[in-house]
Protein backbone atom coordinates (compact mmCIF):
# COMPACT_ATOMS: atom_id res chain seq x y z
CA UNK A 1 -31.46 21.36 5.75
CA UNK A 2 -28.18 19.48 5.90
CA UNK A 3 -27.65 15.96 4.96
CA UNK A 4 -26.21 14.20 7.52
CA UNK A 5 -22.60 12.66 6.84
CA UNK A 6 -21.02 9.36 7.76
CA UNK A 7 -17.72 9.77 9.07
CA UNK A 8 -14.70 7.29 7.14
CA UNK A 9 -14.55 4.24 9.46
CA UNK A 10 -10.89 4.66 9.74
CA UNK A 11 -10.83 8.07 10.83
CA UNK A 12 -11.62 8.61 14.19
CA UNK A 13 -7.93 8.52 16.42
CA UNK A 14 -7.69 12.38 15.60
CA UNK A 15 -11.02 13.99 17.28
CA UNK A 16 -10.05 17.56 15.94
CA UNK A 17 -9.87 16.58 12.19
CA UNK A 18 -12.18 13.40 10.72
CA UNK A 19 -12.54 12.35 7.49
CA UNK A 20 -15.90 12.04 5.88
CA UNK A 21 -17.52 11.89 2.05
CA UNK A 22 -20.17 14.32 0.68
CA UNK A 23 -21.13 13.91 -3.52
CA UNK A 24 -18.17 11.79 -4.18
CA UNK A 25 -15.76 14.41 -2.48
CA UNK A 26 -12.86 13.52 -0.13
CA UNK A 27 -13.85 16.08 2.85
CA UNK A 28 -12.09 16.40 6.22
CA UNK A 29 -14.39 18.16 8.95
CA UNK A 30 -12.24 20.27 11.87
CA UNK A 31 -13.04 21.87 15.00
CA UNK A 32 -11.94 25.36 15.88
CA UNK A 33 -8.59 24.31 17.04
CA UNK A 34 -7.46 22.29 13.96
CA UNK A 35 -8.92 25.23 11.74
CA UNK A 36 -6.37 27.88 13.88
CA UNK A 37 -3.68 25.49 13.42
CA UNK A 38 -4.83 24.81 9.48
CA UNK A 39 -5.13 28.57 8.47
CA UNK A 40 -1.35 29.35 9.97
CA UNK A 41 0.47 26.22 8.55
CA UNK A 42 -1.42 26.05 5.19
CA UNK A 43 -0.02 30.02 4.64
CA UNK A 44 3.86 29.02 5.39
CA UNK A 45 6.01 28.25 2.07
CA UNK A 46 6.99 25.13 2.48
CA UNK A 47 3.60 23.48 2.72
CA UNK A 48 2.68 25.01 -0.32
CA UNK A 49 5.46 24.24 -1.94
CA UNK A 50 5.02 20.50 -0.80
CA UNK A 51 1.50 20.37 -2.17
CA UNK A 52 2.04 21.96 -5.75
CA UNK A 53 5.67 19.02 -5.87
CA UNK A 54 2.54 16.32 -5.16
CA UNK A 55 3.91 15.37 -2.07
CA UNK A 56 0.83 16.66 -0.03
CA UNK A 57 -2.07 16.07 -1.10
CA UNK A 58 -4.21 19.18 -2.52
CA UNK A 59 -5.78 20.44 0.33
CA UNK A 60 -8.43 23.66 0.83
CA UNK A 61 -10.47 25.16 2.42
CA UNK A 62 -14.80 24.58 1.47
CA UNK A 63 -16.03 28.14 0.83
CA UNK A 64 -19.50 26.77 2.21
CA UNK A 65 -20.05 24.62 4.89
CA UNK A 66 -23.04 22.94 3.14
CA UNK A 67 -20.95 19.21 3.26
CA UNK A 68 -19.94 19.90 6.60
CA UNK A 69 -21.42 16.93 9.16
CA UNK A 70 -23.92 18.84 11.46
CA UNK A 71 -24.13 18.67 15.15
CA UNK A 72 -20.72 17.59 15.89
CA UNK A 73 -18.94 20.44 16.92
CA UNK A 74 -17.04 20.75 13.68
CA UNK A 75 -16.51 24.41 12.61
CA UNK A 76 -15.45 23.93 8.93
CA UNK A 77 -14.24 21.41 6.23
CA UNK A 78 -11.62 20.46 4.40
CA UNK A 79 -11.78 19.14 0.95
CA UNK A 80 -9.00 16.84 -0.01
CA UNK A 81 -7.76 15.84 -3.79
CA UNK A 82 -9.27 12.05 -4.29
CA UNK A 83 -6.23 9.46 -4.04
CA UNK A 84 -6.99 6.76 -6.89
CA UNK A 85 -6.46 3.84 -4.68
CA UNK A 86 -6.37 3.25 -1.35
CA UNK A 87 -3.46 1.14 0.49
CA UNK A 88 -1.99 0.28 3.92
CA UNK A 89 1.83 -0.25 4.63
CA UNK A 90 1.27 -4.06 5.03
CA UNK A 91 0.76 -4.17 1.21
CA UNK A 92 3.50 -2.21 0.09
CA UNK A 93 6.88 -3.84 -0.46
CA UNK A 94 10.43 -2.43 1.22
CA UNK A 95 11.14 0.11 -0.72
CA UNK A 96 7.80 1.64 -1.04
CA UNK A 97 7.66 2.07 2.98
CA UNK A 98 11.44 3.54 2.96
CA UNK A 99 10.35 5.87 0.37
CA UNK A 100 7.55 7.08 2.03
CA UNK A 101 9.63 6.96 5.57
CA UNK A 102 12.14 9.06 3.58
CA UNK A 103 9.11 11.63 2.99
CA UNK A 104 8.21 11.89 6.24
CA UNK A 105 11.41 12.83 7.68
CA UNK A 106 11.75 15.35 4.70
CA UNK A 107 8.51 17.18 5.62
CA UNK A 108 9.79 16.88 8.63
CA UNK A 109 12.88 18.71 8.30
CA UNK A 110 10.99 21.62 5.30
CA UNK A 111 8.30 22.26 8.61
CA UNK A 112 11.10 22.20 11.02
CA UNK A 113 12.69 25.35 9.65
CA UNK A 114 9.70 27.12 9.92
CA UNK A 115 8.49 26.23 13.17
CA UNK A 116 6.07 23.75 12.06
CA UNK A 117 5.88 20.15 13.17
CA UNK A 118 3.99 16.26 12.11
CA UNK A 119 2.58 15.57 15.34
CA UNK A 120 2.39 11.90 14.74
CA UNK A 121 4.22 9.51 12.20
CA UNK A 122 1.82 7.15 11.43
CA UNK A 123 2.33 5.06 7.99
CA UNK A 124 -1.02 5.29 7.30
CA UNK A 125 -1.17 9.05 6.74
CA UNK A 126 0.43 8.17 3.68
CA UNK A 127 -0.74 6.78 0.19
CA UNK A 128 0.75 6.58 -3.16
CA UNK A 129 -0.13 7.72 -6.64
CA UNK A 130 1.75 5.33 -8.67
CA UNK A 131 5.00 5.77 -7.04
CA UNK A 132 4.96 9.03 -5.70
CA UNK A 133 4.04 8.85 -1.34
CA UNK A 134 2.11 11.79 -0.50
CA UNK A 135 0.88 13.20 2.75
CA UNK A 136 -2.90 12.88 3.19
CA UNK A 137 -3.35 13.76 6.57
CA UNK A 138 -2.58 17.80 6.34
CA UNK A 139 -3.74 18.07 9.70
CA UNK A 140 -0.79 16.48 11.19
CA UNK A 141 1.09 19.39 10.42
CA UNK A 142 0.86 22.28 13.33
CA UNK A 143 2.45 24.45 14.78
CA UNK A 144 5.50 23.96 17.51
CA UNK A 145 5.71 24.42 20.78
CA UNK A 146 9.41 25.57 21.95
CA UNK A 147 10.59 22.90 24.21
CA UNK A 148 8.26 20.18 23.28
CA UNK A 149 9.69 17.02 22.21
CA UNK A 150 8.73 15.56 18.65
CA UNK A 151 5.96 13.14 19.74
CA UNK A 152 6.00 11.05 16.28
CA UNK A 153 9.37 9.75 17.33
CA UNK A 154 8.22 6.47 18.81
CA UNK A 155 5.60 6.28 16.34
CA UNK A 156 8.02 6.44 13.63
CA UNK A 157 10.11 4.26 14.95
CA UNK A 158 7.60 1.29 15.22
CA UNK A 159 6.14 1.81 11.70
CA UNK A 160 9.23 2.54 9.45
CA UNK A 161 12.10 2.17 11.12
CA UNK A 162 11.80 -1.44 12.67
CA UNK A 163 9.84 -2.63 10.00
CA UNK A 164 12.81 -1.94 7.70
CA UNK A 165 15.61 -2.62 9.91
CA UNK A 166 13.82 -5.88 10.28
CA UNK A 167 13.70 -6.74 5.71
CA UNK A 168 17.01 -5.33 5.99
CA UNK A 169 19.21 -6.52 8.77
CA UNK A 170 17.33 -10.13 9.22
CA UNK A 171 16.01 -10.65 5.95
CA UNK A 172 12.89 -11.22 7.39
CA UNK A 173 9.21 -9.98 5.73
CA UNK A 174 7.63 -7.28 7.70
CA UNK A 175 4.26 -7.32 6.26
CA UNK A 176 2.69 -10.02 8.66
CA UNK A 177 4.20 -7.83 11.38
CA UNK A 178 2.05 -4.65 10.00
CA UNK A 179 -0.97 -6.72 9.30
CA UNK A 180 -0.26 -8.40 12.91
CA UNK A 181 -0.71 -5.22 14.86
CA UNK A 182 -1.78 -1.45 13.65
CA UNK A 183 0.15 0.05 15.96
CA UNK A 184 3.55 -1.53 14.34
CA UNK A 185 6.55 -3.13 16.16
CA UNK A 186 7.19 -1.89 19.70
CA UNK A 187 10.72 -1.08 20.82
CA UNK A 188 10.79 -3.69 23.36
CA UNK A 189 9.95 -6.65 20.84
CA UNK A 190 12.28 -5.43 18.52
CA UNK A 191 15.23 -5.26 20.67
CA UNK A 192 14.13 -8.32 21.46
CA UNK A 193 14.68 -9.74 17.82
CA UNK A 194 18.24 -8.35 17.63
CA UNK A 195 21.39 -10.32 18.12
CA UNK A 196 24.17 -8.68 20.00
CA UNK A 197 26.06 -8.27 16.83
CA UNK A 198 23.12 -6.63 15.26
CA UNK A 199 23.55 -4.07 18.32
CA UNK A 200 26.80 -2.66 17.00
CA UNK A 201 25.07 -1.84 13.66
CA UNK A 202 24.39 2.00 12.70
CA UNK A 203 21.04 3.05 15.09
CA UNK A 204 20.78 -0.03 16.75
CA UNK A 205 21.68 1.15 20.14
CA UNK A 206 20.26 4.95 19.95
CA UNK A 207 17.13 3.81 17.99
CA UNK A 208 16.00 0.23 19.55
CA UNK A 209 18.13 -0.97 22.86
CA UNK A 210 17.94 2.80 24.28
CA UNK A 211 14.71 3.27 23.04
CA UNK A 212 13.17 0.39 24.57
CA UNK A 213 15.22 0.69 27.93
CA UNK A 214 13.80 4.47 28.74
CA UNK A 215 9.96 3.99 27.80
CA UNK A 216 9.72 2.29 31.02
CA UNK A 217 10.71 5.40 32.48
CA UNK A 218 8.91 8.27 29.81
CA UNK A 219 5.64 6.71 30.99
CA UNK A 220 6.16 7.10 34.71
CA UNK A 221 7.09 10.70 33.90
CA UNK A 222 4.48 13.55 35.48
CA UNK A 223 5.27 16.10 32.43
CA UNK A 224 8.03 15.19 30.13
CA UNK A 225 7.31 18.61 28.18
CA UNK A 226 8.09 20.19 31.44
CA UNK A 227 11.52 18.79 32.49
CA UNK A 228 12.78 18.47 28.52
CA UNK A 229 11.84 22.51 28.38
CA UNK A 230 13.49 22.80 32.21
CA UNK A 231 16.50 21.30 30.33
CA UNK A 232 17.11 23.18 27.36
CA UNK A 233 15.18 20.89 25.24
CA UNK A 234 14.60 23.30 21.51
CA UNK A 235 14.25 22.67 18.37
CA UNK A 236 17.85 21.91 16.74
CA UNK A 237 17.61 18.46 19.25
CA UNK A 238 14.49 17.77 16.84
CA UNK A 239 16.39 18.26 13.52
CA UNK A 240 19.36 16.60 14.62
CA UNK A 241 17.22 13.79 15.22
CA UNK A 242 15.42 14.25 11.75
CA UNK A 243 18.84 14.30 10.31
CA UNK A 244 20.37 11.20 11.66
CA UNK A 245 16.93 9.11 10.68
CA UNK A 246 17.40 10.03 7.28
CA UNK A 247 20.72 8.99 6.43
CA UNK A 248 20.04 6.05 8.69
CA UNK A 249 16.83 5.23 6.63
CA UNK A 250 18.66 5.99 3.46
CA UNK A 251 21.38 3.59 4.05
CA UNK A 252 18.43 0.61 4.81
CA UNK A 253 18.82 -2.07 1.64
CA UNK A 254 17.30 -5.38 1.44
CA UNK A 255 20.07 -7.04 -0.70
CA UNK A 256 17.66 -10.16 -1.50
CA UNK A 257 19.12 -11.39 -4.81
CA UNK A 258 16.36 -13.99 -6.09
CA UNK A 259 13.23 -15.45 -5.26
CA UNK A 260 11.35 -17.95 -6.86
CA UNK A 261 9.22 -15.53 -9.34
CA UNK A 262 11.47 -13.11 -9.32
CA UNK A 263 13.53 -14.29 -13.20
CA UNK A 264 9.87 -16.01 -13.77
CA UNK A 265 9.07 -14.07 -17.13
CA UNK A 266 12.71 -14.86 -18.18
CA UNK A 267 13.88 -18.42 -17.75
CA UNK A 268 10.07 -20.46 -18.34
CA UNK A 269 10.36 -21.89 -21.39
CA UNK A 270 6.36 -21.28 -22.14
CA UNK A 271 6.18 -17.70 -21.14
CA UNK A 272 8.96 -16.70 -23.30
CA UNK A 273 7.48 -18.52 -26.07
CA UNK A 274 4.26 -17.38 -25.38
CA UNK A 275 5.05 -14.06 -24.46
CA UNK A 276 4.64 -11.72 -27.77
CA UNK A 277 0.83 -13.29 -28.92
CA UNK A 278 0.20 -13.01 -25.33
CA UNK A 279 0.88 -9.63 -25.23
CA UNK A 280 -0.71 -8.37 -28.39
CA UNK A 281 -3.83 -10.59 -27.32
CA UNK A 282 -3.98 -8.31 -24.11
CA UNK A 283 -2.76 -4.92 -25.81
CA UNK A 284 -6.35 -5.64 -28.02
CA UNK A 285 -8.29 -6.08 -25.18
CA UNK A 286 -7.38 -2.88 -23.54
CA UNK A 287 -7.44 -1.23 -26.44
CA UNK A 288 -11.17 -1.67 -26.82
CA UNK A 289 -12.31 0.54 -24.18
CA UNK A 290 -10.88 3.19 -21.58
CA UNK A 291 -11.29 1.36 -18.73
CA UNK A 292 -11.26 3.39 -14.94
CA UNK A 293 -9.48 0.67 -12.47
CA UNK A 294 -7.63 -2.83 -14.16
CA UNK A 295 -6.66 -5.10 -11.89
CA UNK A 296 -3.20 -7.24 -13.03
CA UNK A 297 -3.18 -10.63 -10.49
CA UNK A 298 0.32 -12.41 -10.48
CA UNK A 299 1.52 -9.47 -12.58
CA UNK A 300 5.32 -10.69 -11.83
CA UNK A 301 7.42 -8.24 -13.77
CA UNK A 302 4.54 -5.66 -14.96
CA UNK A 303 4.91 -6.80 -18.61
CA UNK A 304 0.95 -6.31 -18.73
CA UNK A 305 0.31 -3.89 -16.25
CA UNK A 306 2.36 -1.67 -18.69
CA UNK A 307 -0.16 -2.05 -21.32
CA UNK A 308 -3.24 -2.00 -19.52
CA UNK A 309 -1.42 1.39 -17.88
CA UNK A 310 -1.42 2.86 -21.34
CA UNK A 311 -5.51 2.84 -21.25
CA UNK A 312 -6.73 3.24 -18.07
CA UNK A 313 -6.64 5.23 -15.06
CA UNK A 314 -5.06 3.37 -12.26
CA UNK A 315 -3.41 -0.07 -12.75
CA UNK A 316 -3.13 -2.30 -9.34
CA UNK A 317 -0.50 -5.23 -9.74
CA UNK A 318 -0.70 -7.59 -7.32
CA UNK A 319 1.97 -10.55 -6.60
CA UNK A 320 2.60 -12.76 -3.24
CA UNK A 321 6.38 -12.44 -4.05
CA UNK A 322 7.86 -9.39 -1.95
CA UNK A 323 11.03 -9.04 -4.58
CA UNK A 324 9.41 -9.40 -7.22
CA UNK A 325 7.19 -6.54 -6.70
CA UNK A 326 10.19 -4.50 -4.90
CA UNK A 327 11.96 -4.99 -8.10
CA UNK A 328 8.75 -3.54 -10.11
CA UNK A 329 8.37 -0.50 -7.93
CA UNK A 330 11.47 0.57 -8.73
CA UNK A 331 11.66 0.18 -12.19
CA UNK A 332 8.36 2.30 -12.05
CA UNK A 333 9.89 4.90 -10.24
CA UNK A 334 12.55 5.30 -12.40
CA UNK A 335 9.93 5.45 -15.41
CA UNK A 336 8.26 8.10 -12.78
CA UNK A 337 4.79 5.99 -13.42
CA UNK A 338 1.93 7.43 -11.63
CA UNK A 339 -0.56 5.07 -12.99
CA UNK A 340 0.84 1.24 -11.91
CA UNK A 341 0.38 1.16 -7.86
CA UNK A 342 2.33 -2.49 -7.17
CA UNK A 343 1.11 -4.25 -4.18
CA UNK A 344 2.61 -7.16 -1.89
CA UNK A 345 -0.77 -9.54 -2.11
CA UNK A 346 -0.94 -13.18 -1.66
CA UNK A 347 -4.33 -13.93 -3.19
CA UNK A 348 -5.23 -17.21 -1.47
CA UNK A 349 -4.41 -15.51 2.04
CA UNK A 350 -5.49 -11.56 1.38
CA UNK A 351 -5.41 -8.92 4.17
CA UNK A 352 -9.30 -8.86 5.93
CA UNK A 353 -10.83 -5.93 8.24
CA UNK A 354 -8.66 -4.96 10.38
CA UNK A 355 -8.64 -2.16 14.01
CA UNK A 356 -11.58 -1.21 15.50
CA UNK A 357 -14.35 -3.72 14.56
CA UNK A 358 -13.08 -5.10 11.59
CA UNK A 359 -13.55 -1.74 9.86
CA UNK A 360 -10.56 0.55 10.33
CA UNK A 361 -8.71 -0.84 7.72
CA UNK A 362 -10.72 -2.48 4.73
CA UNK A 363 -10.09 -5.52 2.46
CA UNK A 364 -8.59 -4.77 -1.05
CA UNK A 365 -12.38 -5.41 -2.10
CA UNK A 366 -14.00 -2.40 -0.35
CA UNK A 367 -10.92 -0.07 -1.62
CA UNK A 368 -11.19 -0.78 -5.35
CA UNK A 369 -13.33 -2.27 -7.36
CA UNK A 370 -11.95 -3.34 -11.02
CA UNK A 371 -13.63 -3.19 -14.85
CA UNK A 372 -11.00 -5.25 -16.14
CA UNK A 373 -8.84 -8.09 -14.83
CA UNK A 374 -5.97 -9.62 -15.82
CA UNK A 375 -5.41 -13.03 -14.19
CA UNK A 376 -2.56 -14.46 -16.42
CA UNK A 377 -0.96 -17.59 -15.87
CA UNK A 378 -2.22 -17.72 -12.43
CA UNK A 379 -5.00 -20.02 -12.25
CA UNK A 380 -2.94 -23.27 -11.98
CA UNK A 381 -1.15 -21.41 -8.69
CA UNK A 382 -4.09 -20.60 -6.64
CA UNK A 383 -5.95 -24.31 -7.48
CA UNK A 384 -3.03 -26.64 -7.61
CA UNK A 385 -0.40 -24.62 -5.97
CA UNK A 386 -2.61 -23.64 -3.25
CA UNK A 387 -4.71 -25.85 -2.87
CA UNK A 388 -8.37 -23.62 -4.10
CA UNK A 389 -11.37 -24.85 -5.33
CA UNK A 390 -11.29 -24.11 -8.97
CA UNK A 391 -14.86 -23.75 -9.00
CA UNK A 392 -14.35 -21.07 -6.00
CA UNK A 393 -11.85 -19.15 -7.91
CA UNK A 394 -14.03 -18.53 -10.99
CA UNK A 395 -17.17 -17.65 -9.02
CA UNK A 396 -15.08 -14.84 -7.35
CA UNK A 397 -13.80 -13.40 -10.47
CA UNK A 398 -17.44 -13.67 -11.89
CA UNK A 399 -18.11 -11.57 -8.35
CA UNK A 400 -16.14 -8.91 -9.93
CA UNK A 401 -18.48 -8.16 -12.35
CA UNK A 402 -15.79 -6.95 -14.18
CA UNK A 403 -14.06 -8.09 -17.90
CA UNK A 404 -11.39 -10.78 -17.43
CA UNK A 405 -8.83 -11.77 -19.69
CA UNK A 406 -7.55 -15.63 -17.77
CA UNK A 407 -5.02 -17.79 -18.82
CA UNK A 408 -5.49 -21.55 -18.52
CA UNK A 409 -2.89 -23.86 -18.37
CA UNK A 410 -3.21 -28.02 -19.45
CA UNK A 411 -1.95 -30.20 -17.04
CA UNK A 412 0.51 -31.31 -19.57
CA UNK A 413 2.02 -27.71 -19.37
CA UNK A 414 5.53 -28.37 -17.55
CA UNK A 415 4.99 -25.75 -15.35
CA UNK A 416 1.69 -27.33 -14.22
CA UNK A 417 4.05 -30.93 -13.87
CA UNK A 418 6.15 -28.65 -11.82
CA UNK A 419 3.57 -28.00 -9.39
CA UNK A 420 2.69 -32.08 -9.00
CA UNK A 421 5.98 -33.02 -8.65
CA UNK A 422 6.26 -34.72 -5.31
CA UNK A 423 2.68 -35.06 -4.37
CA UNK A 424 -0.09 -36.73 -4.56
CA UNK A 425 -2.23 -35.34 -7.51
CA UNK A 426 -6.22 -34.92 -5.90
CA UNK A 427 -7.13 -32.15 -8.15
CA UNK A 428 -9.59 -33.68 -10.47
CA UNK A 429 -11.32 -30.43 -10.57
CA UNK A 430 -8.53 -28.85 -13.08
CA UNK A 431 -8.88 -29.91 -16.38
CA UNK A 432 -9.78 -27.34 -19.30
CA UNK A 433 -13.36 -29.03 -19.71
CA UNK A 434 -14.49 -28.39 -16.20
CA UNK A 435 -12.46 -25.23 -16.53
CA UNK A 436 -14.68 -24.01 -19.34
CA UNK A 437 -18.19 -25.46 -17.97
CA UNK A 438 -17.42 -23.35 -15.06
CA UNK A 439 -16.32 -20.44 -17.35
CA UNK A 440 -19.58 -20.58 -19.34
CA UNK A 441 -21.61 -20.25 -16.15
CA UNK A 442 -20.41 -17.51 -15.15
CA UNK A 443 -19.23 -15.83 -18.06
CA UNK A 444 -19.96 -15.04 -21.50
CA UNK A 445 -16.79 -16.15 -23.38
CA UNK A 446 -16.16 -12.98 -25.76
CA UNK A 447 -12.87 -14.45 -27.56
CA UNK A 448 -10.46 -17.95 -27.10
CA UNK A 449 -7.51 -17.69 -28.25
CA UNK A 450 -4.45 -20.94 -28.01
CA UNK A 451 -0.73 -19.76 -27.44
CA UNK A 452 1.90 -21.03 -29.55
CA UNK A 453 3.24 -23.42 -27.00
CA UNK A 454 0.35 -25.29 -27.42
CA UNK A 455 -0.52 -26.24 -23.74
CA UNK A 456 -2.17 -22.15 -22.75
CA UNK A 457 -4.70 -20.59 -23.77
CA UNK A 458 -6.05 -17.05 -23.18
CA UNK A 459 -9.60 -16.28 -23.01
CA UNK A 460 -11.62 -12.99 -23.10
CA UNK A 461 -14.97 -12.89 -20.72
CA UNK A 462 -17.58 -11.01 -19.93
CA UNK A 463 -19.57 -11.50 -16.74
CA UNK A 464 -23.18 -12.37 -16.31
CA UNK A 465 -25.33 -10.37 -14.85
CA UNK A 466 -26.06 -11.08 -11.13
């Protein structure tokens, strides 16, 4: 008999083609439609020249239908090439969404030419492998019909092309936007946020004034497919279209020239001093094992993430600070890194269950789960900075159950007096002797080692069994 399958919580919008797991494989069930559509576009040359560039995912067909969910109407499965880590747009920084916006419209165009289309242009049909975006829903891809119009447009618009306009022309963040709502930013909001001098910028009126003025009208329309096909709607309107988003989107730059982490690694006096024995202290540490997913908290510039990269399979960095981590993608790009995945995260506030009942999009938590952490000059941040129990912070590292290489930092440190200028100083909990009572109840401390500036010191632990 057949096991029964659970589908993926998050995929359900597309009824044809949902995602499910069999024996630790990535499998995609389809009906009869989707598998016409699959077995025509999968054959044309440009999606297999996509998939063997790694910017579709490796997609094919199960021989047997022995992982296939039963009773369900499903006719056959897919069986998709496992992505490392999972993340949503909300957690990548600027450039990371205009590069994978960028991909998009240049799938968009390849299928285009031969007569292939993305029905949809959601973000999240896109992950990354290091830096490199790649396609995983292959399903999106079908075949077109002459005279239909491209039905992603509005979709793209909402989750690439405001979002960006909005880093770019107002300087303003668009992850809480994402996070905010699924569906991304809707014309009519946008054009709301836009000054009259941001309407004589490049798109602004085609993309977000005219775009918001006719949806009234699209969705009182009987058959738009009809009347655009009654009017000589074809393809070439399509590509045009395609063709104008991409230089648009390629013109997009957040010119943000500092932040407050962003020169962190370079200008504090400790870290600089520090720096070297830190990082031999971490290169040993990594070098004692292979280790499968490292987590790098804070990781500011990637100085460690680099190091842990060199022995592990995936390396997530994580920092609150959107340039900082913009900056880090794309030095990783340009060192064509498929290992480091950098992620806008703000630790004290992280992203919960989102969509349909909390479970369409997961925390970080239910996505990966780490062997090693790195949680370097950090601590003082999240306790003093803002404002979290100490003792909370080390029981969820210890939840981890993975190795942790921490940082503590005395109060005399001047980057901890940095943090109490100006306030009134009510955390009795830091101190390094509650630090390491805590420490030792939770963890088994494997190695201590004090830093040359004399106020840090780096420890090596090992969790307790639960």
């Amino acid at each position: 008999m057949v096991p029964t399958q659970e589908f993926a919580h998050g995929s359900f919008r597309d009824r044809s083609a949902r995602v499910f797991y069999s024996d630790g494989l990535i499998c995609r069930a389809i009906d009869a439609s989707a598998l016409q559509e699959w077995t025509w576009v999968s054959s044309r040359p440009f999606f297999q020249e996509a998939m063997n560039a790694q910017k579709i995912i490796q997609t094919s067909l199960a021989s047997t239908e022995k992982s296939l969910v039963p009773n369900t109407g499903y006719v056959a499965t897919l069986q998709h090439e496992r992505v490392p880590l999972i993340t949503w747009p909300y957690e990548w920084c600027f450039s990371m969404l205009r590069d994978a916006a960028l991909l998009q419209l240049e799938l968009m165009e390849r299928s285009l030419k031969e007569d292939c289309i993305l029905k949809d242009a959601s973000a999240y049909n896109f992950q990354f492998q290091g830096t490199q975006p790649i396609l995983i829903d292959t399903p999106s891809i079908v075949r077109m019909n002459p005279g239909t119009p491209w039905e992603g447009y509005r979709q793209f618009c909402q989750m690439f092309l405001y979002p960006l306009m909005l880093q770019a022309w107002k300087g303003v963040h668009f992850q809480p936007w994402l996070r905010g709502s699924l569906e991304g930013i809707l014309p009519e909001q946008f054009a709301r946020v836009l000054s009259w001098f941001d309407l004589f910028r490049s798109g602004a009126m085609t993309h977000v004034w005219l775009h918001a003025r006719l949806q009234a009208v699209a969705e009182t329309q009987v058959s738009t497919s009809s009347s655009l096909q009654a009017h000589g709607f074809n393809k070439q309107m399509i590509q045009n279209n395609v063709a104008g988003l991409t230089r648009l989107v390629g013109r997009l730059q957040w010119k943000e020239a500092k932040s407050v982490w962003s020169d962190y690694d370079n200008v504090t006096g400790p870290v600089s001093r520090d720096g070297h024995d830190k990082e031999q202290f971490v290169e040993k540490v990594c070098a004692s094992g292979h280790w499968k997913t490292v987590w790098d908290l804070g990781c500011n510039q990637g100085r460690y993430s680099r190091i842990a990269a060199k022995r592990s399979e995936v390396v997530v960095a994580m920092d609150a600070d959107h340039l900082t981590i913009d900056r880090l993608y794309q030095a990783l790009r340009e060192e064509k890194n498929r290992i480091i995945v950098p992620l806008v995260t703000d630790l004290s506030d992280p992203s919960p269950g989102l969509g349909w009942r909390g479970l369409e999009r997961s925390p970080l938590e239910q996505r990966s789960r780490p062997d090693l952490v790195l949680c370097l000059a950090l601590i003082h941040h999240l306790v003093i900075g803002r404002n979290l129990l100490l003792s909370d912070v080390i029981r969820w590292l210890a939840s981890l159950q993975a190795t942790v290489v921490i940082e503590f930092i005395d109060r005399n440190d001047e980057q901890v007096q940095l943090l109490l200028r100006n306030r009134t100083d009510v955390f009795t909990d830091y101190s390094k002797e509650e630090f390491l009572r805590l420490v030792e109840s939770h963890f088994v401390v494997q190695e201590q080692f004090g830093l040359p500036s004399g106020t840090r010191t780096l420890f090596q632990l090992r969790p307790l069994k639960p």
